[in-house]
Protein backbone atom coordinates (compact mmCIF):
# COMPACT_ATOMS: atom_id res chain seq x y z
CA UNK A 1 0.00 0.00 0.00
CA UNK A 2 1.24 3.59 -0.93
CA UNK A 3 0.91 6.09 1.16
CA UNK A 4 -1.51 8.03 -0.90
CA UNK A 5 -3.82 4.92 -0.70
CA UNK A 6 -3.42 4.48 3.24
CA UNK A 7 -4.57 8.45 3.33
CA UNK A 8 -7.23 8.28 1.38
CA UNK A 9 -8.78 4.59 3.07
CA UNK A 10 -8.24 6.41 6.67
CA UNK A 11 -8.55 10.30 6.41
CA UNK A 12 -8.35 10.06 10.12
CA UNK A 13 -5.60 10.31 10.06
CA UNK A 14 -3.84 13.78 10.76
CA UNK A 15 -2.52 16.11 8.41
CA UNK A 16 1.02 16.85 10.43
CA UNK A 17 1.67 12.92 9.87
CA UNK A 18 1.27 13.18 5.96
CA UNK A 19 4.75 13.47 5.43
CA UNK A 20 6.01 11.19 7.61
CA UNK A 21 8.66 8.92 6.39
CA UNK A 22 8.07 6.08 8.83
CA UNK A 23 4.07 6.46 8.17
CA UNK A 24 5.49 5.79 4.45
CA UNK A 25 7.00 2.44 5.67
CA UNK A 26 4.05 1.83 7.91
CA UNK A 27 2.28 1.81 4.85
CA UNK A 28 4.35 -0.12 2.70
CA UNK A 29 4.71 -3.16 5.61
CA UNK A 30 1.77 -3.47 6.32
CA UNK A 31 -0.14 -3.09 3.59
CA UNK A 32 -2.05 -6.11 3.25
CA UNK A 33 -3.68 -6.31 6.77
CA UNK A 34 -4.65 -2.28 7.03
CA UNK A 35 -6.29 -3.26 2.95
CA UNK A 36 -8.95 -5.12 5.38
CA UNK A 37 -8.86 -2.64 8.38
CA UNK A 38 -12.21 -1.72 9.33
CA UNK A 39 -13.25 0.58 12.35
CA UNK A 40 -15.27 -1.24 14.53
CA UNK A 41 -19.01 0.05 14.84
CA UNK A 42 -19.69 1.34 18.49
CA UNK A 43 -21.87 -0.95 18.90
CA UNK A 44 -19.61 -4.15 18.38
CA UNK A 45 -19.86 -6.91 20.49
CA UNK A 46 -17.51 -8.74 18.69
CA UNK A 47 -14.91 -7.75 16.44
CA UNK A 48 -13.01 -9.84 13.12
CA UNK A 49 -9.44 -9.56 12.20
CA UNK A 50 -10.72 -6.57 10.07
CA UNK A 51 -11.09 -4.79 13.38
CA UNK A 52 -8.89 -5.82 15.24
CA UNK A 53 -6.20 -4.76 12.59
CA UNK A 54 -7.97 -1.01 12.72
CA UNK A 55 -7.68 -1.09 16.80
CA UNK A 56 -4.18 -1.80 16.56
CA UNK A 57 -2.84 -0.34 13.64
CA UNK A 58 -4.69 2.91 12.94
CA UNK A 59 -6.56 4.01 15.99
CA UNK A 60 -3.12 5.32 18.05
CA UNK A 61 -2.99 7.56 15.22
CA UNK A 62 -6.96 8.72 15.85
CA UNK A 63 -5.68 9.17 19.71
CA UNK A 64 -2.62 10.99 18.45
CA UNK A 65 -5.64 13.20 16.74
CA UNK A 66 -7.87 13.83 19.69
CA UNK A 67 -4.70 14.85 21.31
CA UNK A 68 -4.42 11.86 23.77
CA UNK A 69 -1.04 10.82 22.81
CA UNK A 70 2.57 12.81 22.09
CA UNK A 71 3.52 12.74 18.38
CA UNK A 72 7.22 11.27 19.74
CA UNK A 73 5.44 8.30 21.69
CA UNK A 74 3.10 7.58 17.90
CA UNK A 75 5.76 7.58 15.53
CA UNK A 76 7.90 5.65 18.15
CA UNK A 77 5.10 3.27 18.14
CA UNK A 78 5.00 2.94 14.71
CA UNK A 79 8.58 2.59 14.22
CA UNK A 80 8.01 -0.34 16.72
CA UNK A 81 5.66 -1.96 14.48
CA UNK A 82 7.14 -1.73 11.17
CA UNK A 83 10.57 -3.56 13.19
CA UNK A 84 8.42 -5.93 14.50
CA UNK A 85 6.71 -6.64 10.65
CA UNK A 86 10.45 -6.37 8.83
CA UNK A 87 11.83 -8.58 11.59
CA UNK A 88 9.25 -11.16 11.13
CA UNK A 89 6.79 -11.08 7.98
CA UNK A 90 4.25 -13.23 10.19
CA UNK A 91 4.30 -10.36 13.09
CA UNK A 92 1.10 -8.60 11.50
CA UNK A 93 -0.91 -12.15 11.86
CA UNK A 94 0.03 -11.90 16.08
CA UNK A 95 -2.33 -8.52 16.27
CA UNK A 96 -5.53 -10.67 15.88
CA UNK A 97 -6.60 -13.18 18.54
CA UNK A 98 -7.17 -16.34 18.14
CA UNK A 99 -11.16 -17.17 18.18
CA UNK A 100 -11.95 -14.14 16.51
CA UNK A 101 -15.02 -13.61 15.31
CA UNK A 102 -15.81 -14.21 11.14
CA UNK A 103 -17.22 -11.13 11.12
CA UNK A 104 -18.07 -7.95 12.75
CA UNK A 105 -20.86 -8.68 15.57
CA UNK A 106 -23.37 -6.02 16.68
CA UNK A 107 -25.61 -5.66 19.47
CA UNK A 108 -29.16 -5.09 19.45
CA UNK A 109 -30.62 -2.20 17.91
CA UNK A 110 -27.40 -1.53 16.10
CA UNK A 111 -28.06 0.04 12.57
């Protein structure tokens, strides 16, 4: 995944991070599992490997946003990852559970 294409799936994702170069690797490592990242609905009850791959890949960048986290602790985290992913190509698969749900479950009276 390009960068470009990781900015326009999440637009969450703040401006001041744009030019990044480690969001550029982010994006390039792990493209395949944040192709199927999905933000959970609110109303989850249970979440898929879709979610779970939004959770921990892209939502420290939504705290980041809401101004919850330093931008030195993010883009250390993210440097983290993308060691983790170069260091082992399997690392990516560790961020979902095992038992996960198939899909996405909501609770009643979810829309």
């Amino acid at each position: 995944m390009t960068i470009q294409e990781l900015l326009v799936r999440f637009p969450e994702i703040p401006a001041d991070l744009h030019h990044e170069e480690i969001l550029s690797r982010f994006a390039d490592v792990f493209g395949k599992p944040l192709s199927i990242a999905q933000k959970p609905s609110a109303c989850s009850t249970e979440h898929d490997a879709a979610n779970h791959y939004y959770m921990k890949l892209v939502n420290p960048m939504g705290i980041y946003r809401l101004g919850l986290m330093k931008r030195e602790l993010l883009l250390s985290q993210l440097g983290e990852l993308v060691e983790k992913q170069q260091a082992d190509p399997n690392f990516a698969e560790t961020l979902v559970p095992s038992g996960v749900a198939a899909s996405e479950v909501r609770g009643p009276g979810c829309g």
